[in-house]
N, C-alpha and C. Protein backbone atom coordinates (compact mmCIF):
# COMPACT_ATOMS: atom_id res chain seq x y z
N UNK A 1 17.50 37.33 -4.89
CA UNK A 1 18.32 36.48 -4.05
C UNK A 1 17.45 35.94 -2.91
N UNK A 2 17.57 34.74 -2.60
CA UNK A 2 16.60 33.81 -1.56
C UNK A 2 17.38 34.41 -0.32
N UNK A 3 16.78 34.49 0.98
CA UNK A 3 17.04 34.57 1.80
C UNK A 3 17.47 33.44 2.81
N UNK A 4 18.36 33.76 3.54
CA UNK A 4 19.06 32.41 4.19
C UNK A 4 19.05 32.53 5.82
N UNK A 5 18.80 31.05 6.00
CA UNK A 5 18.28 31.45 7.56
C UNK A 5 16.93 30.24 7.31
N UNK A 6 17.26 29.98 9.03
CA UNK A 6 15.23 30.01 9.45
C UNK A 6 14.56 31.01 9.05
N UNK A 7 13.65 30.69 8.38
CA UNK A 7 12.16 31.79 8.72
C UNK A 7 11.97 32.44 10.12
N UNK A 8 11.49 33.10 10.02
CA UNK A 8 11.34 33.99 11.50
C UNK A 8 9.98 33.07 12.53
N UNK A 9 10.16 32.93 13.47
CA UNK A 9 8.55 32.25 14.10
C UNK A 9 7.98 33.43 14.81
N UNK A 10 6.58 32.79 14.73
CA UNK A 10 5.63 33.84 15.33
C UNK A 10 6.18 34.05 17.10
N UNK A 11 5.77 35.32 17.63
CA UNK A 11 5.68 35.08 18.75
C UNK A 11 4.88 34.58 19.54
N UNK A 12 3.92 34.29 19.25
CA UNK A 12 3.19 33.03 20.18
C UNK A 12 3.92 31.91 20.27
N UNK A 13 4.18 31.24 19.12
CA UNK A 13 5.61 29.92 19.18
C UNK A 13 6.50 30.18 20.34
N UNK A 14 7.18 30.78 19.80
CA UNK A 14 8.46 31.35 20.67
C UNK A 14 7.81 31.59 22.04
N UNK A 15 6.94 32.14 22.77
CA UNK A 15 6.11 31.33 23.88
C UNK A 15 5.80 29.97 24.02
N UNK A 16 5.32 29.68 23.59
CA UNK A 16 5.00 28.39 23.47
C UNK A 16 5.76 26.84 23.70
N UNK A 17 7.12 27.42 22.86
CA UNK A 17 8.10 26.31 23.08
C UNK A 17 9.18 26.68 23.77
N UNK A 18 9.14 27.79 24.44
CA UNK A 18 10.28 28.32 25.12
C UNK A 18 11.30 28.90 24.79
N UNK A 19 11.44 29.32 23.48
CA UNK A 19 12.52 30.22 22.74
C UNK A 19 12.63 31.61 22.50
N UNK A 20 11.73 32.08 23.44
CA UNK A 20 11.67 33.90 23.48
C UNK A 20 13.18 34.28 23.95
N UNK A 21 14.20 34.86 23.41
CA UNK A 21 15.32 35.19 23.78
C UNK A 21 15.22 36.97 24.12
N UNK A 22 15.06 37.09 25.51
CA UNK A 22 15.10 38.28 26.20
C UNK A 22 15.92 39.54 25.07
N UNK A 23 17.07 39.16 24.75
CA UNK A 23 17.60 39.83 23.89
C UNK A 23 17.34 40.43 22.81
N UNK A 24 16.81 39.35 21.96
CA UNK A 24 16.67 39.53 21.18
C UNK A 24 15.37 39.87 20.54
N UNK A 25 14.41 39.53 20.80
CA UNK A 25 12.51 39.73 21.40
C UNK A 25 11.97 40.17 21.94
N UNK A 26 12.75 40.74 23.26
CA UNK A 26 11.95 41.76 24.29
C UNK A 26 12.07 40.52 25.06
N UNK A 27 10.99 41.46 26.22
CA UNK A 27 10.67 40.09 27.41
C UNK A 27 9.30 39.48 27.05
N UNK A 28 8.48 38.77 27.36
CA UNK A 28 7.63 37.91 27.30
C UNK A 28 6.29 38.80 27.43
N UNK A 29 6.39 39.51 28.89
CA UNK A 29 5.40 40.35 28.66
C UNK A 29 4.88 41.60 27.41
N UNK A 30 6.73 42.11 27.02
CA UNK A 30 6.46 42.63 25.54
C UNK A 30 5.44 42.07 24.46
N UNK A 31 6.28 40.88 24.33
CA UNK A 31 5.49 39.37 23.57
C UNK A 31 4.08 39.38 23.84
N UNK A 32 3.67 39.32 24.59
CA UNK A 32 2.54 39.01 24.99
C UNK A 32 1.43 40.04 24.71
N UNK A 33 2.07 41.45 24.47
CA UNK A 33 1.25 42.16 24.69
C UNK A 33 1.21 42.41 22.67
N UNK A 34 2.74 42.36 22.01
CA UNK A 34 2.39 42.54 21.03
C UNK A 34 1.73 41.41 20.10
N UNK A 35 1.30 40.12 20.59
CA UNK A 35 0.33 39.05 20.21
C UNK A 35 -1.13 39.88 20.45
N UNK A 36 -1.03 40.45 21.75
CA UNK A 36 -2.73 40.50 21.89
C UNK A 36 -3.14 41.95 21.06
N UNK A 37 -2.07 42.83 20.86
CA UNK A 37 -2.18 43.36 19.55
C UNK A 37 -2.37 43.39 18.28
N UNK A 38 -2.18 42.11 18.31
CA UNK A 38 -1.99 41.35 16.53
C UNK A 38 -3.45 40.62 16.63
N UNK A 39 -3.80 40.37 17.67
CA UNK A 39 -5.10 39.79 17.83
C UNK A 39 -6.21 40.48 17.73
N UNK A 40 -5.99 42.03 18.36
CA UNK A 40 -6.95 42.39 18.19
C UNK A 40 -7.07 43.40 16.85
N UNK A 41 -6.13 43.52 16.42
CA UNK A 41 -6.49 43.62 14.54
C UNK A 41 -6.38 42.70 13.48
N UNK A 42 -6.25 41.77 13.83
CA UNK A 42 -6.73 40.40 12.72
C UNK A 42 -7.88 39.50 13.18
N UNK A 43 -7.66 39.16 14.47
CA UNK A 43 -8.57 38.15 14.67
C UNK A 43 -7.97 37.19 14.52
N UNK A 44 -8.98 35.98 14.88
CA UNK A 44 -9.08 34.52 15.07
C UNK A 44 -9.11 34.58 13.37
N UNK A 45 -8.32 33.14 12.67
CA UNK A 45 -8.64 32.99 10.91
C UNK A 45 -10.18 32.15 11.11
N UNK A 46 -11.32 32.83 10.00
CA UNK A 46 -12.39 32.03 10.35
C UNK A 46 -12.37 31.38 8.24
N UNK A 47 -12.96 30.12 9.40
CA UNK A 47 -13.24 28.91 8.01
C UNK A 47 -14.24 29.48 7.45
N UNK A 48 -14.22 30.20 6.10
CA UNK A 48 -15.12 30.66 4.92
C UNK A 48 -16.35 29.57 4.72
N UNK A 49 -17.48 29.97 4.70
CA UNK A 49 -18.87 29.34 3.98
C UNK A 49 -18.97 28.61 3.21
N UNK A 50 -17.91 28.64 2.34
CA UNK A 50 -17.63 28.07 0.91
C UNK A 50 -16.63 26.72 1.16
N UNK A 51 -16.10 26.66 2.13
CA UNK A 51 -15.28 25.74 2.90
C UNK A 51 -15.99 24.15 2.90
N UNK A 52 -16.10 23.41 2.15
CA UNK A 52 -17.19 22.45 2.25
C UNK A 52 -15.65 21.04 1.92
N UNK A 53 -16.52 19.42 2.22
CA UNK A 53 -16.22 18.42 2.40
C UNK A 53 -14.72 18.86 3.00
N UNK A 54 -13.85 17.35 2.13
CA UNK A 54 -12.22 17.42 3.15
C UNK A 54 -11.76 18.89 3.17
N UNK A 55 -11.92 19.94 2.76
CA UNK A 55 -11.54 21.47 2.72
C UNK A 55 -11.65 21.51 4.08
N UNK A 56 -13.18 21.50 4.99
CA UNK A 56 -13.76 21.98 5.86
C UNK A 56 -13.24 20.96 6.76
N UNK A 57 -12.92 19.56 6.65
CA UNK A 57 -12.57 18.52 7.60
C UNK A 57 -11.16 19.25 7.89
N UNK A 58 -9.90 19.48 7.08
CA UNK A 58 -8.73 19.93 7.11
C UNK A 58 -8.55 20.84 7.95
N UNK A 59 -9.61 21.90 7.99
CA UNK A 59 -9.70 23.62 8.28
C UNK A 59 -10.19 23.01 10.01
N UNK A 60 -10.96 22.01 10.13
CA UNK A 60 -11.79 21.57 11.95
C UNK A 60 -10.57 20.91 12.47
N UNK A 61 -9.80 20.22 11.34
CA UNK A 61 -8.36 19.16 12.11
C UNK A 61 -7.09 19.71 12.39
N UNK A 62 -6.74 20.61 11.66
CA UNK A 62 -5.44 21.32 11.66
C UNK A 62 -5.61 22.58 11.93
N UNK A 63 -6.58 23.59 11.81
CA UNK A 63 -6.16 25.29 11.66
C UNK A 63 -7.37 25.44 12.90
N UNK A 64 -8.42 24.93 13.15
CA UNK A 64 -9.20 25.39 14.26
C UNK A 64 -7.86 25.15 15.53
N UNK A 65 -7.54 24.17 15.68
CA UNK A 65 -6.67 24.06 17.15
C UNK A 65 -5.76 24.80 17.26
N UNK A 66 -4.85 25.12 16.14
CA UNK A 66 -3.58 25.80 15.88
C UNK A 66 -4.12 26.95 16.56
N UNK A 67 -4.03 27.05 18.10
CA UNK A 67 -4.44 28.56 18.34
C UNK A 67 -3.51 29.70 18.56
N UNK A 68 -2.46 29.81 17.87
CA UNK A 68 -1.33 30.39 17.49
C UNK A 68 -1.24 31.34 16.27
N UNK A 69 -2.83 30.47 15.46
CA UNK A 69 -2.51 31.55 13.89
C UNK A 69 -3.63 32.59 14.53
N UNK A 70 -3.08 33.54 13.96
CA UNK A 70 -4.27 34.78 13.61
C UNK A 70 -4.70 35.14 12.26
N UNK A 71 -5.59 36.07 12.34
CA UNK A 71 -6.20 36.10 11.07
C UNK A 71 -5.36 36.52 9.75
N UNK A 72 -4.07 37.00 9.94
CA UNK A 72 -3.43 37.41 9.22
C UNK A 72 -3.31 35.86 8.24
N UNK A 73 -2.65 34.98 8.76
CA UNK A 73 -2.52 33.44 8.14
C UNK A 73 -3.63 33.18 7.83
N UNK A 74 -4.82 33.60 7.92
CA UNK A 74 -6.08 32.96 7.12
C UNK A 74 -6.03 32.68 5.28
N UNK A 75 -5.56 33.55 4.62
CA UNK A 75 -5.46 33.22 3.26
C UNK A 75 -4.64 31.70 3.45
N UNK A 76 -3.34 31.65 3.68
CA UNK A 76 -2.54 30.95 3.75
C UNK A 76 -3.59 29.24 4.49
N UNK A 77 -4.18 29.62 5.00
CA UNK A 77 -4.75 28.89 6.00
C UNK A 77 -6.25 27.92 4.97
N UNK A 78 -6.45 28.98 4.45
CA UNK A 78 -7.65 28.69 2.91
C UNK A 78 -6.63 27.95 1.92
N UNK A 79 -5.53 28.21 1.54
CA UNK A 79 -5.21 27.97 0.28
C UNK A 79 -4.81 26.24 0.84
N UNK A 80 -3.94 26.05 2.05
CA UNK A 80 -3.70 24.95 2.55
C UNK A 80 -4.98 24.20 2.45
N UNK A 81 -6.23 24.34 3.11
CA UNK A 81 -7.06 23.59 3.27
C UNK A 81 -7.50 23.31 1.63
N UNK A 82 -7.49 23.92 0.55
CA UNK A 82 -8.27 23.74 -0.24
C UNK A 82 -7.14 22.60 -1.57
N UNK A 83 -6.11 23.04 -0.70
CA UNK A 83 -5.15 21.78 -1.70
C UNK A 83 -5.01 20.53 -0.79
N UNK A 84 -5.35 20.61 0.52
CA UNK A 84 -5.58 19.00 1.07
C UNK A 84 -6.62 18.52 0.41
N UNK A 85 -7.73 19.24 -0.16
CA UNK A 85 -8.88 18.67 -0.38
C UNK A 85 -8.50 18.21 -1.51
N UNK A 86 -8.03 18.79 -2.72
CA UNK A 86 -8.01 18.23 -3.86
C UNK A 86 -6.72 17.52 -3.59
N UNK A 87 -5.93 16.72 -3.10
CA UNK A 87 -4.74 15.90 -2.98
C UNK A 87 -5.99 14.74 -1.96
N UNK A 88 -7.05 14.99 -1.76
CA UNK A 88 -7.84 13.73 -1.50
C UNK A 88 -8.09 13.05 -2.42
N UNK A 89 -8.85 14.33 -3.20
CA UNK A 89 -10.03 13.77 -3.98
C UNK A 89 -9.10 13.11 -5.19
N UNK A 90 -7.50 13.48 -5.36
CA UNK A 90 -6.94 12.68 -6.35
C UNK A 90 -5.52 12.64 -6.16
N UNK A 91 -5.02 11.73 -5.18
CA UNK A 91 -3.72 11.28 -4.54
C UNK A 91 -2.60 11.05 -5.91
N UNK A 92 -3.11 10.54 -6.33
CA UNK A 92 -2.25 9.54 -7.64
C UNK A 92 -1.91 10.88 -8.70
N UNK A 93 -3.53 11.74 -8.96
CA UNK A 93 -2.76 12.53 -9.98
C UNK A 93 -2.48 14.28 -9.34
N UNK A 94 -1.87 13.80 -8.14
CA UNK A 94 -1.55 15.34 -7.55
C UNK A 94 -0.53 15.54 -8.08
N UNK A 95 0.22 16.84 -8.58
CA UNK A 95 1.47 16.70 -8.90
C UNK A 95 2.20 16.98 -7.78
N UNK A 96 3.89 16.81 -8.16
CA UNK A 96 4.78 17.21 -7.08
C UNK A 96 4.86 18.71 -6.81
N UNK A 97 4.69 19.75 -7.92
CA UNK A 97 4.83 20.57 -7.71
C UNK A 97 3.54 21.62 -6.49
N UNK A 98 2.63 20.95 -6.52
CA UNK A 98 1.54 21.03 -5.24
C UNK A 98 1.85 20.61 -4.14
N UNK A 99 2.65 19.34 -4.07
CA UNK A 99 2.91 18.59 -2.72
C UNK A 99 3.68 19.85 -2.33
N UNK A 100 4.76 20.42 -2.90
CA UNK A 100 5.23 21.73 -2.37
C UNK A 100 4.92 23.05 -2.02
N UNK A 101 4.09 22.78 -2.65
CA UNK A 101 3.42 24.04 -2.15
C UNK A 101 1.85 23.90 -0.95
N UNK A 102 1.36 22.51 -0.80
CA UNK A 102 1.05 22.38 0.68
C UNK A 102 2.29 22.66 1.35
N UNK A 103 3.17 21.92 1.66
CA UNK A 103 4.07 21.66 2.56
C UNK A 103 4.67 22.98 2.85
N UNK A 104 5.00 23.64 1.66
CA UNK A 104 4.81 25.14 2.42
C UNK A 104 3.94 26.07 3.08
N UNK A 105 3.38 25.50 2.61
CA UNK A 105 1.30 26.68 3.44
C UNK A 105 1.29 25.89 4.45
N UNK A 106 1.76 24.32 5.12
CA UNK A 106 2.00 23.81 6.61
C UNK A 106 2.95 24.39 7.12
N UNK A 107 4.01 24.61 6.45
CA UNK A 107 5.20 25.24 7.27
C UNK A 107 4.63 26.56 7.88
N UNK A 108 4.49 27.41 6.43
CA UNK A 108 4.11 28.70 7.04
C UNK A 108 3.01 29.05 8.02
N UNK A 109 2.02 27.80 8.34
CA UNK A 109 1.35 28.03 9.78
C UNK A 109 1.80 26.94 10.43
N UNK A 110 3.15 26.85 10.97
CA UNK A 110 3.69 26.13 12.12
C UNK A 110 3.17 24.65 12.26
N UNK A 111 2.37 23.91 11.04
CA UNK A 111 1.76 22.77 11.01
C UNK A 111 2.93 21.62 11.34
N UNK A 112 3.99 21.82 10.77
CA UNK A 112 5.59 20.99 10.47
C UNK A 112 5.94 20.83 11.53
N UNK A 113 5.92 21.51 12.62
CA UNK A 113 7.36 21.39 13.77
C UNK A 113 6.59 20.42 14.72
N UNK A 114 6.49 19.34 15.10
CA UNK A 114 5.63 18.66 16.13
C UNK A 114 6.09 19.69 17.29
N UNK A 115 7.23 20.56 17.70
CA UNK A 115 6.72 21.08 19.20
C UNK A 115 5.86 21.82 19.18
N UNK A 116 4.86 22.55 17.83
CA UNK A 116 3.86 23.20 18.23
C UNK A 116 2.87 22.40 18.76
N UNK A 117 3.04 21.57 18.82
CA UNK A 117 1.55 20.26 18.85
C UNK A 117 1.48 20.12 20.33
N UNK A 118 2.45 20.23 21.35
CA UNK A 118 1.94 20.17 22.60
C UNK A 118 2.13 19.10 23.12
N UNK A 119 2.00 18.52 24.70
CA UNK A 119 1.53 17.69 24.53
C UNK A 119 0.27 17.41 25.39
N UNK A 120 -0.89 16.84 24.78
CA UNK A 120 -1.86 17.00 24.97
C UNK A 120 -3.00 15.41 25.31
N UNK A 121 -2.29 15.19 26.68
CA UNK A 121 -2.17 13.92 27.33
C UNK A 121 -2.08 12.89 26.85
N UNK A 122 -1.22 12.76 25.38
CA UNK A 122 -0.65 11.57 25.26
C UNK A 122 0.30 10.79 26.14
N UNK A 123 -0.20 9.33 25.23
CA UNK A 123 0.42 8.31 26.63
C UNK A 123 2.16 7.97 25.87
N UNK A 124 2.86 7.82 26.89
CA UNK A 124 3.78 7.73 26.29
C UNK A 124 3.98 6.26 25.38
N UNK A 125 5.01 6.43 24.43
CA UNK A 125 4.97 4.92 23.97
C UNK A 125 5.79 3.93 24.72
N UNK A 126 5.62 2.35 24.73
CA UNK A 126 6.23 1.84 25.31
C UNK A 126 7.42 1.38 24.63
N UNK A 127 8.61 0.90 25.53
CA UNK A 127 9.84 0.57 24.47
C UNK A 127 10.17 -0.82 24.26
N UNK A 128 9.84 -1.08 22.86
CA UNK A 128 9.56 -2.79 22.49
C UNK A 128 10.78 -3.95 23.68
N UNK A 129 11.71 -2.96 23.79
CA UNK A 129 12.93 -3.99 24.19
C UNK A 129 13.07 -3.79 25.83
N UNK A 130 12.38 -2.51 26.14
CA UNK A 130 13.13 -2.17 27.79
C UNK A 130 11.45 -1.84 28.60
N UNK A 131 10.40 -2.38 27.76
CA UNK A 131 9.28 -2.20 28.60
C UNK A 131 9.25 -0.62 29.00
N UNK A 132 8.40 -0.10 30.07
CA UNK A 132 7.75 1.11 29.96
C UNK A 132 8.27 1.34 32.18
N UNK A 133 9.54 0.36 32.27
CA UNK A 133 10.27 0.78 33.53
C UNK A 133 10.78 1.94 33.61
């Protein structure tokens, strides 16, 4: 039986975007301390040797910044990068059943939700009809 519900988010997220619920999570400093726990037995995910062309471009554009994953998401973090690469190298004959299963290896490292993305001095856009007053 599938499970129903959101997925659970990491607690760094839930820092991050402001959804740590005291209640239900502890307090922040809990949080905080059980991240730097998780940190210091996984680690940072590091991009493998073997990581070469769009693999390695994917792994410098999306999973180096994400500084939210730990090493635990590193498989997850490999398997993503290595199906962007081949959905380069052949757009037309990717199947659908891959497009799903990136889109899940983005979900599952928080790639999907733009509030992980920050914002990171973008300019705002202007509004075609009401100008930028």
């Amino acid at each position: 039986m599938a499970a129903r519900g959101a997925k659970p988010k990491p607690a760094r997220l839930r820092l991050v975007d402001g959804t740590n619920n005291v209640t239900r999570h502890g307090s922040e400093a809990d949080a905080r301390k059980r991240i730097e726990a998780a940190e210091n037995i996984f680690g940072k995910p590091v991009m493998p040797a073997g990581l070469k062309g769009d693999a390695s471009k994917a792994w410098k554009r999306w999973i180096a910044p994400a500084d939210w994953l730990d090493g635990a998401r590193e498989a997850a973090a490999i398997a993503f990068c290595e199906l962007w690469a081949e959905f380069r190298f052949n757009p037309t004959g990717f199947p659908a059943s891959k497009h799903g299963q990136m889109r899940a290896y983005m979900s599952e490292l928080g790639l999907t939700d733009e509030r992980n993305r920050g914002d990171h001095g973008s300019k705002k856009e202007e509004d075609e009809f009401f100008g930028s007053d």
